[in-house]
PDB file of N, CA and C in Angstrom:
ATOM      1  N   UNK A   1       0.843  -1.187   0.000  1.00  0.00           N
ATOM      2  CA  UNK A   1       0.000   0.000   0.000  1.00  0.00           C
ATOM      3  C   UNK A   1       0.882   1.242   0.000  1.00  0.00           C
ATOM      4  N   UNK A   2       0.544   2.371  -0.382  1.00  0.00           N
ATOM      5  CA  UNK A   2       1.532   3.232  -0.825  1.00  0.00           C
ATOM      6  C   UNK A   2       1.227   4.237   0.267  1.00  0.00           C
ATOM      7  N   UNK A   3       0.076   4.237   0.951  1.00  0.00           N
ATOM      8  CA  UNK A   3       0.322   5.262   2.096  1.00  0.00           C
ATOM      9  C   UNK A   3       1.553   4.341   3.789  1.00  0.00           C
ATOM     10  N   UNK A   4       1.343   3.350   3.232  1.00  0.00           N
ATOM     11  CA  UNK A   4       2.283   2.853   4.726  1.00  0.00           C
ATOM     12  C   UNK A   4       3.379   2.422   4.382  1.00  0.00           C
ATOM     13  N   UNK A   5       3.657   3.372   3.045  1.00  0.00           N
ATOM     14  CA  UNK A   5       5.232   3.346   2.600  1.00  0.00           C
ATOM     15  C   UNK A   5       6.073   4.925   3.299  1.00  0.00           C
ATOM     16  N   UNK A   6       4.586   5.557   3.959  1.00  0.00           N
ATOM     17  CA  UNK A   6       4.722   6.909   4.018  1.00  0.00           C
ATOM     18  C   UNK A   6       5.295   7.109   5.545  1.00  0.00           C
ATOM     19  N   UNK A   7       6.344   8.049   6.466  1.00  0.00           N
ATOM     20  CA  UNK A   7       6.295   8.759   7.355  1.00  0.00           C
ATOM     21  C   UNK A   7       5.528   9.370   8.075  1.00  0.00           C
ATOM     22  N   UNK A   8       5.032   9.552   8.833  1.00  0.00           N
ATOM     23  CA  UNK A   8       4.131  10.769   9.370  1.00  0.00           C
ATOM     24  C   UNK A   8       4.227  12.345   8.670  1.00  0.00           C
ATOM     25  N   UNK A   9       5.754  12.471   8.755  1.00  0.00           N
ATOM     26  CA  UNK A   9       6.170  13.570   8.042  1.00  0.00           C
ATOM     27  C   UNK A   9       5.882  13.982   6.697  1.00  0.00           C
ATOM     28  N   UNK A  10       6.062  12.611   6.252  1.00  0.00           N
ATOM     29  CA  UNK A  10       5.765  12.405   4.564  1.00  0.00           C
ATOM     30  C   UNK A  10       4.148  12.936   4.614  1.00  0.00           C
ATOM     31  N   UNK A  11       3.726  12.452   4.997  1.00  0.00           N
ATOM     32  CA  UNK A  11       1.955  12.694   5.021  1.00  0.00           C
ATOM     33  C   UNK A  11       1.691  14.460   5.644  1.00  0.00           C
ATOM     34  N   UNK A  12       2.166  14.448   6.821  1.00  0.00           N
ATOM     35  CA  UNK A  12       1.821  16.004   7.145  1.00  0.00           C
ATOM     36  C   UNK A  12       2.345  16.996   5.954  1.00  0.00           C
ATOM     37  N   UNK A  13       3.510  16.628   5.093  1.00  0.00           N
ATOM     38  CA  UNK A  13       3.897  17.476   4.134  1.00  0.00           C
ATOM     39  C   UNK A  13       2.579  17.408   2.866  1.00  0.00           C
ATOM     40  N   UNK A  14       2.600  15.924   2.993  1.00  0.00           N
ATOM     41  CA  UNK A  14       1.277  16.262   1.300  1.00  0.00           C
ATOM     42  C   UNK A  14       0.086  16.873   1.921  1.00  0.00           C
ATOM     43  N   UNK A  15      -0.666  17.127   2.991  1.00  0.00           N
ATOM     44  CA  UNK A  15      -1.890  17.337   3.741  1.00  0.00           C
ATOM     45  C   UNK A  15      -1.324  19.009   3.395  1.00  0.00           C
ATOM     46  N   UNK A  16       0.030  19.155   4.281  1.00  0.00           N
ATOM     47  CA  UNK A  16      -0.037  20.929   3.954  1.00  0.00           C
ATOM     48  C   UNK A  16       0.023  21.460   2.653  1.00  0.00           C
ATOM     49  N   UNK A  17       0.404  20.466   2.065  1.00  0.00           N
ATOM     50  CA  UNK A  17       0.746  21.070   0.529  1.00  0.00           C
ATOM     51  C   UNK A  17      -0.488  21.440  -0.428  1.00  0.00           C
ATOM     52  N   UNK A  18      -1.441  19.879  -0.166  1.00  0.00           N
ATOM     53  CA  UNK A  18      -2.787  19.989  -0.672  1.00  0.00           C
ATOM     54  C   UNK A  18      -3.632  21.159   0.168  1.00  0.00           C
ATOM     55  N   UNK A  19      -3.279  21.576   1.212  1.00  0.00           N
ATOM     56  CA  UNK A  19      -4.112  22.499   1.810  1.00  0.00           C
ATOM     57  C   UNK A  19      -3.619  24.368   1.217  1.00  0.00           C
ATOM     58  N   UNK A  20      -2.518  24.199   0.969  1.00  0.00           N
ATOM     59  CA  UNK A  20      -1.985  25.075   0.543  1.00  0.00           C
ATOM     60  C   UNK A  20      -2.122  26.038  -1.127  1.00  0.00           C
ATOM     61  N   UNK A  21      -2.172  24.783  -1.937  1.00  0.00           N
ATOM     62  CA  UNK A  21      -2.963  24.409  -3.440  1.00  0.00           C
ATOM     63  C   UNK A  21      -4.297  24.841  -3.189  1.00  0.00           C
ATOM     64  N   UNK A  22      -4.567  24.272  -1.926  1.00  0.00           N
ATOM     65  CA  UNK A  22      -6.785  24.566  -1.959  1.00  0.00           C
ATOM     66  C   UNK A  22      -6.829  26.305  -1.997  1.00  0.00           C
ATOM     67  N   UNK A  23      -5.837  26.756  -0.745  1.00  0.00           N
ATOM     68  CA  UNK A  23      -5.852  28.489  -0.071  1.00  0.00           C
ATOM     69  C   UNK A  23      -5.982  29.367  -1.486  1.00  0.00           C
ATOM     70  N   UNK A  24      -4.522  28.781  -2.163  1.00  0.00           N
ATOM     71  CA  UNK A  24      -4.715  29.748  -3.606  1.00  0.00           C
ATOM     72  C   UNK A  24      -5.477  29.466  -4.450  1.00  0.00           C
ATOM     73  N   UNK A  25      -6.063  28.165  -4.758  1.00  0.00           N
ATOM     74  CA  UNK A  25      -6.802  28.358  -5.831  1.00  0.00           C
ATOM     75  C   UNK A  25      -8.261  29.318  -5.114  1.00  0.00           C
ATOM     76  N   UNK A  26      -9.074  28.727  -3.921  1.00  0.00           N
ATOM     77  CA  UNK A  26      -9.858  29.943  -3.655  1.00  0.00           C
ATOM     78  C   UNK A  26      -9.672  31.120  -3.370  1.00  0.00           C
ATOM     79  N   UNK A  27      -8.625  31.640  -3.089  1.00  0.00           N
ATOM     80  CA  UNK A  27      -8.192  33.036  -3.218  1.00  0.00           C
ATOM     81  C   UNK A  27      -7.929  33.807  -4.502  1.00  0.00           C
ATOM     82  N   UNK A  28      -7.382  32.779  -5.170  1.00  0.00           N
ATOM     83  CA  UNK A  28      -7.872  32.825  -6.697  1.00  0.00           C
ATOM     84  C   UNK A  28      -8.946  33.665  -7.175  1.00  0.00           C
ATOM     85  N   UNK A  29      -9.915  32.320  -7.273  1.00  0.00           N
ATOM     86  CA  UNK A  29     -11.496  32.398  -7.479  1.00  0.00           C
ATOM     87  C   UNK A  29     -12.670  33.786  -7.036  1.00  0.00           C
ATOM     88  N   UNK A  30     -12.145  33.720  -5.865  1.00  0.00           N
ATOM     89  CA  UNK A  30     -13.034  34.883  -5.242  1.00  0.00           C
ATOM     90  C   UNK A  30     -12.243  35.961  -5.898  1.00  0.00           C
ATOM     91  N   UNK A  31     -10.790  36.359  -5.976  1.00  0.00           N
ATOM     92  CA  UNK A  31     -10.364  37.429  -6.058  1.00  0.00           C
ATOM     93  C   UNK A  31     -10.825  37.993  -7.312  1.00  0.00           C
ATOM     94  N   UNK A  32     -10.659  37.378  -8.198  1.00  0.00           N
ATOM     95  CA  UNK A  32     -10.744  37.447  -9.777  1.00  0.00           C
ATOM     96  C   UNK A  32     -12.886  37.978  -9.659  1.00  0.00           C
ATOM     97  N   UNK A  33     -13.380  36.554  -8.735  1.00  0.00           N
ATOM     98  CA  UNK A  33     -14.831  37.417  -9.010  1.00  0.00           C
ATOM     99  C   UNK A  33     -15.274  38.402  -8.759  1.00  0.00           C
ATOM    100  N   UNK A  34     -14.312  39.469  -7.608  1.00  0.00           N
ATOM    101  CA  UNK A  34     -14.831  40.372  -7.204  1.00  0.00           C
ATOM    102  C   UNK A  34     -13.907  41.799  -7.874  1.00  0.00           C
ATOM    103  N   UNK A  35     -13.128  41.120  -8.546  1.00  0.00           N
ATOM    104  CA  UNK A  35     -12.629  42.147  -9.649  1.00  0.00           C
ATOM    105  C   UNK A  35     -13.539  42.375 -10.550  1.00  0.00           C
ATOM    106  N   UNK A  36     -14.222  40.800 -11.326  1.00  0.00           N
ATOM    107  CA  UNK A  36     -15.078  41.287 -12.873  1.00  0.00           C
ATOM    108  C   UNK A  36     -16.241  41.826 -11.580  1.00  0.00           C
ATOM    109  N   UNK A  37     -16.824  41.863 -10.850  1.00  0.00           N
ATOM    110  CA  UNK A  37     -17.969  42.374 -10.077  1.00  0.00           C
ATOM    111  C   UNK A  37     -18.112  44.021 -10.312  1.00  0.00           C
ATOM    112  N   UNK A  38     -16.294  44.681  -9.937  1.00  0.00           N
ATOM    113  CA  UNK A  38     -15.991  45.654  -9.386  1.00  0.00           C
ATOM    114  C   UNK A  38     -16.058  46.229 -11.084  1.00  0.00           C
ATOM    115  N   UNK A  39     -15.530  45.457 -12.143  1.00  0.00           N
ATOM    116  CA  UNK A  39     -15.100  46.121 -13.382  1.00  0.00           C
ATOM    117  C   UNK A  39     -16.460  46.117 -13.999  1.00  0.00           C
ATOM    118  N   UNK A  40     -17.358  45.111 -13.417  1.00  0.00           N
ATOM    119  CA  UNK A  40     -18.835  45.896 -14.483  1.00  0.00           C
ATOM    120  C   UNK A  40     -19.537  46.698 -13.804  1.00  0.00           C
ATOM    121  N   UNK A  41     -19.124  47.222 -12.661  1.00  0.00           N
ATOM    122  CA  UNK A  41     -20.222  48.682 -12.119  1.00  0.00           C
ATOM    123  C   UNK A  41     -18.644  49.728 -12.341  1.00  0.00           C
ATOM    124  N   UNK A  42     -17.499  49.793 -13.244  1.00  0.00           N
ATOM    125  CA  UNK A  42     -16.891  50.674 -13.522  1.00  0.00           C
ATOM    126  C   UNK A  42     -16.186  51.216 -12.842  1.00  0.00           C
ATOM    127  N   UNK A  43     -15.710  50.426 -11.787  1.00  0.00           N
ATOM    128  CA  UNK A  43     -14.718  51.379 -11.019  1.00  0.00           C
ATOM    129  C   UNK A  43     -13.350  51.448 -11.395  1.00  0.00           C
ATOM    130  N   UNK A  44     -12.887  52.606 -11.137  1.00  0.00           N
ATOM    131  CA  UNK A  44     -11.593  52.902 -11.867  1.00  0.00           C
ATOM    132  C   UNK A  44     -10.131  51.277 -10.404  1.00  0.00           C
ATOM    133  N   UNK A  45      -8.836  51.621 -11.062  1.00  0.00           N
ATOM    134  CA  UNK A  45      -8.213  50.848 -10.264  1.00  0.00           C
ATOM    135  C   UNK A  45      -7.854  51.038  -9.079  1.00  0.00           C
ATOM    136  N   UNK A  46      -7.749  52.517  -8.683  1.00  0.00           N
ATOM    137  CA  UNK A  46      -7.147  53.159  -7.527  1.00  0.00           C
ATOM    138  C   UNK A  46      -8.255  52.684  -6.169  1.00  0.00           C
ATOM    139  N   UNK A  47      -9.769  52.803  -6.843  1.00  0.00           N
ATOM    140  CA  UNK A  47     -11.355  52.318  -5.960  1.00  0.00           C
ATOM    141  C   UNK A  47     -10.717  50.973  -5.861  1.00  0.00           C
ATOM    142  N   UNK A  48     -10.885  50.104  -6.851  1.00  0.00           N
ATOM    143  CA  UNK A  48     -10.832  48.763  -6.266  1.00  0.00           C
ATOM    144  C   UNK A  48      -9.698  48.383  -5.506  1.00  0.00           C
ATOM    145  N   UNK A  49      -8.647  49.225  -5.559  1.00  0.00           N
ATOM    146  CA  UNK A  49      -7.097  48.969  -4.700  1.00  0.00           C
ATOM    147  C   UNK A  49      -7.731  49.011  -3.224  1.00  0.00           C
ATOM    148  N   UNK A  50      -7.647  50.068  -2.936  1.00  0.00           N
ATOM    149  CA  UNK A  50      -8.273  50.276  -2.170  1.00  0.00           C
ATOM    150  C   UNK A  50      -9.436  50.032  -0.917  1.00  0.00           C
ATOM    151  N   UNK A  51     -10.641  49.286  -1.661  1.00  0.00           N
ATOM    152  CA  UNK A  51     -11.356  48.144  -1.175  1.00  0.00           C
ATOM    153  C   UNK A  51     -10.975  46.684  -1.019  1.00  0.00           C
ATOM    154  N   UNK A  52      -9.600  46.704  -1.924  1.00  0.00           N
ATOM    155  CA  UNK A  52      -9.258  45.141  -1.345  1.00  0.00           C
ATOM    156  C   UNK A  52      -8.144  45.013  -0.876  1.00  0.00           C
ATOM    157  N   UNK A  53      -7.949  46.079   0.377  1.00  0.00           N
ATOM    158  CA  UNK A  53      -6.768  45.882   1.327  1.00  0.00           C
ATOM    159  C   UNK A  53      -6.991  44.762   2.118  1.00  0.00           C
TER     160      UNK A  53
END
């Protein structure tokens, strides 16, 4: 079996890694939606800087 070829370590590294992959891709996702959100009611870039401190 290929997980009880694994360390503890080995495993806490793929768990953070996959958790890490998850953070950006939804930070991603949301970020990007609330840009096209922000770009079809027209706000210039300096507004949306601004709101997404």
């Amino acid at each position: 079996m290929f997980l009880g070829a694994l360390t503890p370590q080995d495993i806490a590294f793929l768990i953070g890694a996959a958790v890490g992959v998850g953070t950006f891709l939804v930070n991603w996702y949301y970020r990007r939606k609330s840009y096209r959100l922000l770009e079809r009611v027209t706000l210039d870039k300096r507004t949306f800087d601004e709101l997404n401190r």
